[in-house]
C-alpha atoms as a PDB file:
ATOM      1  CA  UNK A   1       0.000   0.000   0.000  1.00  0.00           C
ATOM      2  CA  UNK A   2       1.041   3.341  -0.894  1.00  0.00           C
ATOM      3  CA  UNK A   3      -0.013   6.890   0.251  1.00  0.00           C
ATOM      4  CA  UNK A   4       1.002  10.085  -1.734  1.00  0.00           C
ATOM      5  CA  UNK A   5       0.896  12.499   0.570  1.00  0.00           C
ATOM      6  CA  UNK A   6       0.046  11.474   4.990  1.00  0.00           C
ATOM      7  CA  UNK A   7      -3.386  12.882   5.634  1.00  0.00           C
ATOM      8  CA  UNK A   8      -5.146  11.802   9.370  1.00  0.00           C
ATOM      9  CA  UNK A   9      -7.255   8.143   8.767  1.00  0.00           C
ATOM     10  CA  UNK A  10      -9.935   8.059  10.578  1.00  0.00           C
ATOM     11  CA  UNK A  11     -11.910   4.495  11.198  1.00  0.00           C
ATOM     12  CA  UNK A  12     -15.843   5.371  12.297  1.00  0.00           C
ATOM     13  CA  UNK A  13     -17.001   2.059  13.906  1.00  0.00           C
ATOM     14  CA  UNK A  14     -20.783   1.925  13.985  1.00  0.00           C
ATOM     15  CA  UNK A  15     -22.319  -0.254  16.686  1.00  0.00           C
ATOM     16  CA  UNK A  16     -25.342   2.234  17.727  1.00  0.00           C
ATOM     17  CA  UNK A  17     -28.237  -0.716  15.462  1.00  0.00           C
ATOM     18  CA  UNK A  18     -30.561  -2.280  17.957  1.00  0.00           C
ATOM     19  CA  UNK A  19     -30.325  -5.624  15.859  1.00  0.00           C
ATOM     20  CA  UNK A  20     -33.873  -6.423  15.804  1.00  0.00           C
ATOM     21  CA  UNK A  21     -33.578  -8.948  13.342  1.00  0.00           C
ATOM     22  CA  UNK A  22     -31.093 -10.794  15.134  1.00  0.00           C
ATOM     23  CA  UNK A  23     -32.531 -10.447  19.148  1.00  0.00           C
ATOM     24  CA  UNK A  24     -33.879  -8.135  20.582  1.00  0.00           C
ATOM     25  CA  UNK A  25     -32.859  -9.296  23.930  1.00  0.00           C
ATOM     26  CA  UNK A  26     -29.363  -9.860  22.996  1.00  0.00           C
ATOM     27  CA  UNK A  27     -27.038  -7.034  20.927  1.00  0.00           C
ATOM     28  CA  UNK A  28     -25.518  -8.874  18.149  1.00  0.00           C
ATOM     29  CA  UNK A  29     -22.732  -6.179  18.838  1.00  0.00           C
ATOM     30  CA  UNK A  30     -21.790  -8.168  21.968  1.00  0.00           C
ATOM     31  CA  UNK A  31     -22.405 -11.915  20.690  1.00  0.00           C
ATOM     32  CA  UNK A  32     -18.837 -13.535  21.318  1.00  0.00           C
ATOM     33  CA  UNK A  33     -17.188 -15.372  18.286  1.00  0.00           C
ATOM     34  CA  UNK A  34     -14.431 -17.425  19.139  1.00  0.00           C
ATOM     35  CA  UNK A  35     -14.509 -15.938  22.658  1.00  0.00           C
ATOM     36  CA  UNK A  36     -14.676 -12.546  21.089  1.00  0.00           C
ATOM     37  CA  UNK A  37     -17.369  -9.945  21.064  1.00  0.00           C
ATOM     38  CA  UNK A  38     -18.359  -9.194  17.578  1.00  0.00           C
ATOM     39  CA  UNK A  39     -17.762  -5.611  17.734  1.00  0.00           C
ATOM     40  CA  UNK A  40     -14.169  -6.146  19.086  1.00  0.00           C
ATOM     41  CA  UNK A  41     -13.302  -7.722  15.964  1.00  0.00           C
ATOM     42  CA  UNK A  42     -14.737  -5.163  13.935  1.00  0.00           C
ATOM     43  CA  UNK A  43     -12.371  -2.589  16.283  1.00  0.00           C
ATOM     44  CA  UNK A  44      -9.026  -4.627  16.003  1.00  0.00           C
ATOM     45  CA  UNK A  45      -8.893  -5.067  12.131  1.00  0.00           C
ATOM     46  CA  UNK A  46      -8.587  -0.972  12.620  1.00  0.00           C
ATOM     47  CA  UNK A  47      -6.266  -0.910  15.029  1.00  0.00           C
ATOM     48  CA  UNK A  48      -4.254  -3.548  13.787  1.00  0.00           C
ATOM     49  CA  UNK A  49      -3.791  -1.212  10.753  1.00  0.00           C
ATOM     50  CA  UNK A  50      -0.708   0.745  10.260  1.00  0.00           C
ATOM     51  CA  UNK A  51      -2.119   3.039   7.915  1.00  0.00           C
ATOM     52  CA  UNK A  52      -5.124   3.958  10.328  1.00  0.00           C
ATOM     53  CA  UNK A  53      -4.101   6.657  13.191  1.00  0.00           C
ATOM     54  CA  UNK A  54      -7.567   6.974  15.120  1.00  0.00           C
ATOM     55  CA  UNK A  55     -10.731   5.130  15.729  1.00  0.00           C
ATOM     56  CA  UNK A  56     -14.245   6.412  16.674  1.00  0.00           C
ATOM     57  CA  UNK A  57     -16.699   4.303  18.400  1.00  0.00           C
ATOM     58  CA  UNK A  58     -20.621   5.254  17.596  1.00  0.00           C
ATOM     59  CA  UNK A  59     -22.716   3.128  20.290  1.00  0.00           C
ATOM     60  CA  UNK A  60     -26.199   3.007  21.416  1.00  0.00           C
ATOM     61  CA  UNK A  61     -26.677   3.590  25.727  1.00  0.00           C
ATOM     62  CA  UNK A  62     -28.275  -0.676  25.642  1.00  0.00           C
ATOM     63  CA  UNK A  63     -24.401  -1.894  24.821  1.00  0.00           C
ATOM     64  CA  UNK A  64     -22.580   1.443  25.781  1.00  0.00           C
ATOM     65  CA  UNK A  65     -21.393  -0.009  29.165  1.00  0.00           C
ATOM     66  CA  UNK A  66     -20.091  -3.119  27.665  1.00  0.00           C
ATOM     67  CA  UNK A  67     -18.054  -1.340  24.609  1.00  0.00           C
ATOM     68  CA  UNK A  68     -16.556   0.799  27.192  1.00  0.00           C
ATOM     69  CA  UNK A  69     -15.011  -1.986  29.607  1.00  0.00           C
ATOM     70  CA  UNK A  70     -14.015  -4.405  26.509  1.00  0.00           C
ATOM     71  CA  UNK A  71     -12.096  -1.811  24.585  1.00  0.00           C
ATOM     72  CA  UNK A  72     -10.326  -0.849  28.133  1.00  0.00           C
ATOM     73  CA  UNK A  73      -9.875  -4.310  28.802  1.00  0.00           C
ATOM     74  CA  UNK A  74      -8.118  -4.748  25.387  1.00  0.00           C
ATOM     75  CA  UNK A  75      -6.669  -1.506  25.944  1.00  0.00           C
ATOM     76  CA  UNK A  76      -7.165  -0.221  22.396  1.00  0.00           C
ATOM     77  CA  UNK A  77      -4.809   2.626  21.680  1.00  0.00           C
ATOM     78  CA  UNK A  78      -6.354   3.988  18.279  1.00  0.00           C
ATOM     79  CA  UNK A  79      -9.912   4.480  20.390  1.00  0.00           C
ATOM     80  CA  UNK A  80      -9.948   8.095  21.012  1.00  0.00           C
ATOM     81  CA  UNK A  81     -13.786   8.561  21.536  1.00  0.00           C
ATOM     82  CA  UNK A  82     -16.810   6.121  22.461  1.00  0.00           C
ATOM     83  CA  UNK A  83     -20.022   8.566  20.928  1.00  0.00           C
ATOM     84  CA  UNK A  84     -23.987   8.192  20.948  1.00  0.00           C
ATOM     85  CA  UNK A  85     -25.262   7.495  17.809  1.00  0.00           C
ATOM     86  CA  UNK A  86     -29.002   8.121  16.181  1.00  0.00           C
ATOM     87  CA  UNK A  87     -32.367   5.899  15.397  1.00  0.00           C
ATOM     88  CA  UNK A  88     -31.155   5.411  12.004  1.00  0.00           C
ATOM     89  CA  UNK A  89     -27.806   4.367  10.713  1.00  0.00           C
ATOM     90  CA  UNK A  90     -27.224   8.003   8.869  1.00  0.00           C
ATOM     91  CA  UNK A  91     -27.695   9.533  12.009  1.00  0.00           C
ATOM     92  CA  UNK A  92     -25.105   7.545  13.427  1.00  0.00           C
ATOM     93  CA  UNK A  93     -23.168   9.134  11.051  1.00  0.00           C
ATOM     94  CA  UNK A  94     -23.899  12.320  11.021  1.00  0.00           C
ATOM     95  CA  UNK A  95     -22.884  12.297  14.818  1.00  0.00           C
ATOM     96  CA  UNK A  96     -19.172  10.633  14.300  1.00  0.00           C
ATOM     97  CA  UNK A  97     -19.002  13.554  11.779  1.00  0.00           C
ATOM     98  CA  UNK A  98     -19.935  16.515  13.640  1.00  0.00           C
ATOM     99  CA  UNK A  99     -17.615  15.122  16.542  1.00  0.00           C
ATOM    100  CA  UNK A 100     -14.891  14.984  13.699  1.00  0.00           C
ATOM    101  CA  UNK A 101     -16.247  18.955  12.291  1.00  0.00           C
ATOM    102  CA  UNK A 102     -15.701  20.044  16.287  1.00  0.00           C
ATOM    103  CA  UNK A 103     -12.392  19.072  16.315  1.00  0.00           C
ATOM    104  CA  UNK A 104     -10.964  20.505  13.411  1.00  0.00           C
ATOM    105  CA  UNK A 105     -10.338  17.447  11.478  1.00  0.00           C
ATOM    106  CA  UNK A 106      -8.939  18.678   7.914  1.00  0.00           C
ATOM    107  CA  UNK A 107     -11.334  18.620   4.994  1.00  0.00           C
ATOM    108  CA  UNK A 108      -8.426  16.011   3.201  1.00  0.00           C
ATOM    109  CA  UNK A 109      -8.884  13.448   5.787  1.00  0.00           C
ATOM    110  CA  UNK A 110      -9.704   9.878   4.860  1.00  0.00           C
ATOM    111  CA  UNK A 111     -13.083   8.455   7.120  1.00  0.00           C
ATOM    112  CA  UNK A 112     -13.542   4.973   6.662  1.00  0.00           C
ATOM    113  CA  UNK A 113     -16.934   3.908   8.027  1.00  0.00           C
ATOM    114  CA  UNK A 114     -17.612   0.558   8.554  1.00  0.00           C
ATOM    115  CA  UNK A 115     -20.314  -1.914  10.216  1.00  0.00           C
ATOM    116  CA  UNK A 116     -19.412  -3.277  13.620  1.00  0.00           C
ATOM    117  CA  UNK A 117     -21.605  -6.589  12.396  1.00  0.00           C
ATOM    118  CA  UNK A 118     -18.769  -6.908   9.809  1.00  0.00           C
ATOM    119  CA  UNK A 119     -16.638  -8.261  12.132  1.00  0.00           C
ATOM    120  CA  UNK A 120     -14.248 -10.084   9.600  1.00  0.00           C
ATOM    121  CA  UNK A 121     -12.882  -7.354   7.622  1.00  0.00           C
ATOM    122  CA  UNK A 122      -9.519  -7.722   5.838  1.00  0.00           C
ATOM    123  CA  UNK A 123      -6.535  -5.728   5.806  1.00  0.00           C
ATOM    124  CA  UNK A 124      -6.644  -5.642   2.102  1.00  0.00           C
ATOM    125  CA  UNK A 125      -9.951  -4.127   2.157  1.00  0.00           C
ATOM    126  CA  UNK A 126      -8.980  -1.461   4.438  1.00  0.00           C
ATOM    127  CA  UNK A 127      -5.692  -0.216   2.874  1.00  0.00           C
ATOM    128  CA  UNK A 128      -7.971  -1.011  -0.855  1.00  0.00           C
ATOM    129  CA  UNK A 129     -10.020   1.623   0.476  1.00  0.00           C
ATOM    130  CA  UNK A 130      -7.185   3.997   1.843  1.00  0.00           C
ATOM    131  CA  UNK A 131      -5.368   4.211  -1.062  1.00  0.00           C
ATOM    132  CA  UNK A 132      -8.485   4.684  -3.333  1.00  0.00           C
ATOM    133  CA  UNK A 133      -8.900   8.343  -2.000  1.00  0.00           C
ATOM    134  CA  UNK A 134      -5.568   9.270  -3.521  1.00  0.00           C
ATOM    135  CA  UNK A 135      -7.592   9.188  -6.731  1.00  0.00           C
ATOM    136  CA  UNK A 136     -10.839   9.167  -5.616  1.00  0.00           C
ATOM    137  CA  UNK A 137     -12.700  11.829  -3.115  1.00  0.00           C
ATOM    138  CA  UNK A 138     -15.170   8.819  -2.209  1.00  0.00           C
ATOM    139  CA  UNK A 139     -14.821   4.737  -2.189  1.00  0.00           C
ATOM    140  CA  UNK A 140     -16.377   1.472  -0.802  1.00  0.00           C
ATOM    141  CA  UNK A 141     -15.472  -2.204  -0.817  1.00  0.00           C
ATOM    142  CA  UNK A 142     -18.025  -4.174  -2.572  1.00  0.00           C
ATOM    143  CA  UNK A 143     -18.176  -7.737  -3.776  1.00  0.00           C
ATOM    144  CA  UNK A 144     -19.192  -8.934  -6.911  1.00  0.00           C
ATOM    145  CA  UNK A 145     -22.627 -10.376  -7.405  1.00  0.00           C
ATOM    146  CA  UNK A 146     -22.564 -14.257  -8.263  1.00  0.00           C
ATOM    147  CA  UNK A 147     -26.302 -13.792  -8.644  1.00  0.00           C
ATOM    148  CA  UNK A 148     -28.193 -12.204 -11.170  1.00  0.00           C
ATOM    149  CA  UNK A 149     -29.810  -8.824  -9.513  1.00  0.00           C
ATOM    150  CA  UNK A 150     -33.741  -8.011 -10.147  1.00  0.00           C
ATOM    151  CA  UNK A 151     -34.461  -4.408 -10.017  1.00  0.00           C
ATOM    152  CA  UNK A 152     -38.256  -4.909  -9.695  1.00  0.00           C
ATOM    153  CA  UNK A 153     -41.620  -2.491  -8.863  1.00  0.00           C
ATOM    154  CA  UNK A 154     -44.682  -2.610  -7.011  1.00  0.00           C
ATOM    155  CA  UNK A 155     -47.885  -4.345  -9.510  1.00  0.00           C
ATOM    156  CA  UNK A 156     -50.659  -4.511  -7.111  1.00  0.00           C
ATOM    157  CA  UNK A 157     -49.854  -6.673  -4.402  1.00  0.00           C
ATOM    158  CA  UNK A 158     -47.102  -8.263  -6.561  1.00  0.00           C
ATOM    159  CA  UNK A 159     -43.443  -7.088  -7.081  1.00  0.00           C
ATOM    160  CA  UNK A 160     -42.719  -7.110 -11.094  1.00  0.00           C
ATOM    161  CA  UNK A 161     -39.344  -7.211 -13.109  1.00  0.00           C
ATOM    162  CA  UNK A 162     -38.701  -3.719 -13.949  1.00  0.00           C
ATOM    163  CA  UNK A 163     -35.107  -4.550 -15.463  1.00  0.00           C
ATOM    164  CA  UNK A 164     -32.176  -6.980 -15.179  1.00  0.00           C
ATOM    165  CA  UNK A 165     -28.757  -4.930 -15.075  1.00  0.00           C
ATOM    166  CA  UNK A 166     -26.140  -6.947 -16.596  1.00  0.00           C
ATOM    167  CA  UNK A 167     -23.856  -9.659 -14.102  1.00  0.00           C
ATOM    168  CA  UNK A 168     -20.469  -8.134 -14.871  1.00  0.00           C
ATOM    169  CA  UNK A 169     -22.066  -4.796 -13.204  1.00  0.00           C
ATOM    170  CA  UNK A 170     -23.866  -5.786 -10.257  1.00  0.00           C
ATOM    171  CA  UNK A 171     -21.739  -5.531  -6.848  1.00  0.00           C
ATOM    172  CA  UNK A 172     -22.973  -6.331  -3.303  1.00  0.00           C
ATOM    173  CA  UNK A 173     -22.000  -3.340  -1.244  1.00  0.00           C
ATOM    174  CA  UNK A 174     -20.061  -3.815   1.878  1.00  0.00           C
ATOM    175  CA  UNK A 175     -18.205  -1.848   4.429  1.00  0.00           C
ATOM    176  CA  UNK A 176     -15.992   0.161   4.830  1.00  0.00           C
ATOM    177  CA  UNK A 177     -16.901   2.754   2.984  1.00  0.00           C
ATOM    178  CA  UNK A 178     -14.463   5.494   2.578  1.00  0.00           C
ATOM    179  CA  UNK A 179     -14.499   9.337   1.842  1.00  0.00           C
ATOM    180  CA  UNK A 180     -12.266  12.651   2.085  1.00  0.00           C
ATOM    181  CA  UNK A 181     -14.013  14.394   5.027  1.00  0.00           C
ATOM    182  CA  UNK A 182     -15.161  17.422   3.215  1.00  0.00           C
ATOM    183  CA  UNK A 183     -16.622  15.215   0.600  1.00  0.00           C
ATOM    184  CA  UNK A 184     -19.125  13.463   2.816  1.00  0.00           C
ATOM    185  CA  UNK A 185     -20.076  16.437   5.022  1.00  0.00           C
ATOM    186  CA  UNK A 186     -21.013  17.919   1.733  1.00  0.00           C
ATOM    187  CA  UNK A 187     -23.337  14.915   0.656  1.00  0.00           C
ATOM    188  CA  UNK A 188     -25.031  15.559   3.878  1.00  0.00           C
ATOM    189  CA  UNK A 189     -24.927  18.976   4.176  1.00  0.00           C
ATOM    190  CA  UNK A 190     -27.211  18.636   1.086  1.00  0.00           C
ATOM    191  CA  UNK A 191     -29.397  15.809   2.146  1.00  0.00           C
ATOM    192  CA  UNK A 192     -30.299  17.355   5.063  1.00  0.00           C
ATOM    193  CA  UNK A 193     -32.749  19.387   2.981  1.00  0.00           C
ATOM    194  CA  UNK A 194     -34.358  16.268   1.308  1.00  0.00           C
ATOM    195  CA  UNK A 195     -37.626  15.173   3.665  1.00  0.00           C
ATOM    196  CA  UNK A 196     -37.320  11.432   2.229  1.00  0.00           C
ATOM    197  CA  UNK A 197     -33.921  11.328   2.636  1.00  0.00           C
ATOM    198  CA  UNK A 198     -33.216   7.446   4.434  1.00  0.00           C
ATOM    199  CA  UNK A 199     -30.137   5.875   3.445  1.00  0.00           C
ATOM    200  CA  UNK A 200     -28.832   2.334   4.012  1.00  0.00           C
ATOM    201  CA  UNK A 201     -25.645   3.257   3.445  1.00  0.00           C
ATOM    202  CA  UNK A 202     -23.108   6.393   3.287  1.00  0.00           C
ATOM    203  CA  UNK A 203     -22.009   5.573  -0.139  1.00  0.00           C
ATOM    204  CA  UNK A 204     -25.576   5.935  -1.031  1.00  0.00           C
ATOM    205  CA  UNK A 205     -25.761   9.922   0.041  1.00  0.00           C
ATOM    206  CA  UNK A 206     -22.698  10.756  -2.168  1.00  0.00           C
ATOM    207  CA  UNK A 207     -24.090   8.655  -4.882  1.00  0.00           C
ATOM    208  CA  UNK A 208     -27.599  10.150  -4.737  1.00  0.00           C
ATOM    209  CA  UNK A 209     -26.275  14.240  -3.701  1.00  0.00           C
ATOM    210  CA  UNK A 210     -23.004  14.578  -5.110  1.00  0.00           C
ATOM    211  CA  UNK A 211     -23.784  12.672  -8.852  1.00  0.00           C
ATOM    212  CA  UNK A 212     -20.614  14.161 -10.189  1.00  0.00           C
ATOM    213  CA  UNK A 213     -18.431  12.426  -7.600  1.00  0.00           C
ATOM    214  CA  UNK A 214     -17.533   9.015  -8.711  1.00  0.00           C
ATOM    215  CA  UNK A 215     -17.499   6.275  -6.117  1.00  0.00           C
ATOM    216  CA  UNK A 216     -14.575   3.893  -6.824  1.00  0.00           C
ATOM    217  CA  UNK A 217     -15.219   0.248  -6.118  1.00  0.00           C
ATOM    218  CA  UNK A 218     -12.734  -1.998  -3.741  1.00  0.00           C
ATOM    219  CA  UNK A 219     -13.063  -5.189  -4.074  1.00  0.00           C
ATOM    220  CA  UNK A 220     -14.466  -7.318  -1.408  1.00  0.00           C
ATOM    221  CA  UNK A 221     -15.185 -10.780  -0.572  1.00  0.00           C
ATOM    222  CA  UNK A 222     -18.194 -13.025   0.553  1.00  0.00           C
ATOM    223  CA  UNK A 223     -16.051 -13.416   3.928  1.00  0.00           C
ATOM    224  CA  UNK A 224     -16.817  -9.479   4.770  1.00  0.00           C
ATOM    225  CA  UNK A 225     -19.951 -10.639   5.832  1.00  0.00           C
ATOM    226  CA  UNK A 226     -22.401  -9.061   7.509  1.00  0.00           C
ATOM    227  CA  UNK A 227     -23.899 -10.656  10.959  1.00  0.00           C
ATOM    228  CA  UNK A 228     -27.594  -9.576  10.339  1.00  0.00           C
ATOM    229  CA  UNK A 229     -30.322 -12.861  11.658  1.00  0.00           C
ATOM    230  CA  UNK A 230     -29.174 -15.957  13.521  1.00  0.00           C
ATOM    231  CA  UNK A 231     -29.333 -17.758  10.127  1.00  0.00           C
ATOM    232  CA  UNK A 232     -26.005 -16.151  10.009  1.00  0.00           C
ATOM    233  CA  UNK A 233     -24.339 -17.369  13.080  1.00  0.00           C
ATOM    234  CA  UNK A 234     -22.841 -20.709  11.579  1.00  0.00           C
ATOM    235  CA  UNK A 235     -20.757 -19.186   8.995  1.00  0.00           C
ATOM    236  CA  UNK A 236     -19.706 -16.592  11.125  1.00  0.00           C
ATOM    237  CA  UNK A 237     -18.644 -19.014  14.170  1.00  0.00           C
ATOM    238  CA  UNK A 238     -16.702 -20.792  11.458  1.00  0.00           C
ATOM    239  CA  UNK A 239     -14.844 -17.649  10.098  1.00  0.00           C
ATOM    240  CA  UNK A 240     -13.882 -16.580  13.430  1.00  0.00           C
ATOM    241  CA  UNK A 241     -12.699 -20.256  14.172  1.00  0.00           C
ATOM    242  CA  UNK A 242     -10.614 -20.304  11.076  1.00  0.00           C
ATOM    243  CA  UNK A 243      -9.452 -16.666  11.715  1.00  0.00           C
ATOM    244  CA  UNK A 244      -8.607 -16.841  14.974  1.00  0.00           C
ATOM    245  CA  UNK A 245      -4.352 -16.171  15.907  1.00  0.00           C
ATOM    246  CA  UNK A 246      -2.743 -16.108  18.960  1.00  0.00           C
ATOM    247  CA  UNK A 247      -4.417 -14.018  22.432  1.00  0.00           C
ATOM    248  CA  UNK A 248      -2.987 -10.607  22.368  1.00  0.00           C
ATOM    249  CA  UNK A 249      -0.525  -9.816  24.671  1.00  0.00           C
ATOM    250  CA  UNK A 250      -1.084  -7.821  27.698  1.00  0.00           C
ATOM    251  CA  UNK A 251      -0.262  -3.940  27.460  1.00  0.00           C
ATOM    252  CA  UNK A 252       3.140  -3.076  28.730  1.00  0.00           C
ATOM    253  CA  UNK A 253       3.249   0.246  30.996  1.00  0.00           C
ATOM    254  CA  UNK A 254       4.604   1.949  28.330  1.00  0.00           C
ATOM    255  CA  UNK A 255       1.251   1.029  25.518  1.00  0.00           C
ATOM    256  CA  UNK A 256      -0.694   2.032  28.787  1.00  0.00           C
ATOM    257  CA  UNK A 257       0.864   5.267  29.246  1.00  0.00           C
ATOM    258  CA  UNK A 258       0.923   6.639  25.544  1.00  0.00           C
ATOM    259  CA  UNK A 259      -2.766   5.309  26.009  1.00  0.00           C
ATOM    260  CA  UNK A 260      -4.129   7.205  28.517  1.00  0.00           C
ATOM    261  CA  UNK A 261      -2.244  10.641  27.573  1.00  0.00           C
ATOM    262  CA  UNK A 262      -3.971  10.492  24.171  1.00  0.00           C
ATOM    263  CA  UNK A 263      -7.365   9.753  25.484  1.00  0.00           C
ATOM    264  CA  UNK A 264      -6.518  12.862  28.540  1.00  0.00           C
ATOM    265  CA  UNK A 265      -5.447  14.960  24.978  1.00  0.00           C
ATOM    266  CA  UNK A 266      -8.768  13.582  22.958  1.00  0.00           C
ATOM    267  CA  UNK A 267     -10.726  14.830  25.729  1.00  0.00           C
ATOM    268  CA  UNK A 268      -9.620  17.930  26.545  1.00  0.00           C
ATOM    269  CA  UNK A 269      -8.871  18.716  22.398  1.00  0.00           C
ATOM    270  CA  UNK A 270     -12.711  18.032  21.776  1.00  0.00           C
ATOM    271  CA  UNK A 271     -14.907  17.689  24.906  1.00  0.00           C
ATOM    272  CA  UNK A 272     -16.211  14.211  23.939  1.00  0.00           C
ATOM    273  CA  UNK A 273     -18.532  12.316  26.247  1.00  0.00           C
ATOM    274  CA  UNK A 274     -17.526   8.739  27.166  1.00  0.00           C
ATOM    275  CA  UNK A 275     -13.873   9.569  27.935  1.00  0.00           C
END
């Protein structure tokens, strides 16, 4: 991986869903794979990533609690804030970003937003996405479709074929999705205006309110899954089984002491609650 010119790379982890699908009684965001919490893996592919300096946590107050103790326990050094996200996913966004606006962040910056529930995440996928903004003010990893897509529309009570885009151009979108920071203020800076505006994704909001900005594709892989219904426990016990090195070793006083000066910095620098 290459970078032209070092800009700050920021990871926003979102873990604010309430998983509905999956159980309501029980925040997919916390189910352990491989002894792990789902959301931890999510957190280390970042911070086991030279190329990404910080790491933003977006939570909701059910699993707040628990993110805080297991990324002290871990003693993740890239965390520098632990933030409330929204109802929706785009407000979850829109938060991490306005923390990021309040600090000064540059408008150059690479944000790389990604699921927590995608807990398997390469390296290659990351740094794909990293170096993309060199050329590109806006990128996601996405996996090619080994299904033929059906864009369909409502007949009656029936949904109806309304086209059938060609293989070779249908992707599965995945996370992370990656922008400059001014880029994706800007998208929703002018979605904010739009009264049906409802995203499923960020990539979506430049796609949709920025049309002139082209969206470069990464390439992804059916193991970036997404843990969305029980149905997809099974594979995902067996990735993390597969994927699953050596414990990490405990912090040395040093680690512990660079940590805890730039969380006392992050703090003070931007006034962020969880600290």
């Amino acid at each position: 991986m290459t970078q032209q010119t070092k800009v700050p790379v920021v990871a926003v982890v979102l873990a604010a869903g309430s998983g509905v699908r999956f159980d309501p009684a029980k925040p997919k965001q916390l189910v352990a794979l491989n002894g792990k919490p789902i959301v931890a893996w999510s957190i280390e592919a970042f911070e086991n990533d030279e190329h990404v300096d910080d790491i933003v946590v977006v939570v909701n107050n059910t699993v707040r609690e628990a993110v805080e103790q297991l990324i002290d326990d871990a003693s993740y050094a890239k965390v520098r804030a632990i933030i409330t996200g929204g109802a929706e996913r785009s407000d979850s966004t829109e938060a991490a970003l306005t923390m990021l606006a309040d600090a000064g962040i540059p408008q150059d910056a690479k944000i790389l937003i990604h699921d927590a529930v995608r807990p398997f995440v390469s390296r290659q996928e990351i740094d794909g996405c990293i170096d993309a903004l060199d050329e590109f003010t806006a990128a996601t990893v996405a996996c090619p479709s080994t299904d033929t897509i059906l864009l369909t529309q409502d007949l009656g009570d029936r949904e109806v074929i309304q086209s059938v885009p060609e293989r070779r151009h249908s992707f599965r979108a995945q996370t992370p999705q990656a922008f400059r920071f001014g880029t994706i203020r800007d998208a929703y800076a002018k979605a904010a205006g739009d009264p049906d505006f409802r995203p499923t994704d960020d990539t979506r909001v430049v796609v949709d309110y920025l049309p002139d900005q082209p969206v470069a594709i990464v390439g992804g892989s059916p193991r970036n899954m997404k843990v969305t219904t029980q149905d997809d426990m099974p594979l995902a016990r067996a990735l993390a089984n597969a994927l699953a090195g050596a414990p990490r070793e405990p912090q040395n006083e040093r680690q512990h002491a660079a940590k805890e000066q730039l969380h006392a910095m992050f703090g003070k620098a931007f006034g962020v609650e969880g600290e």
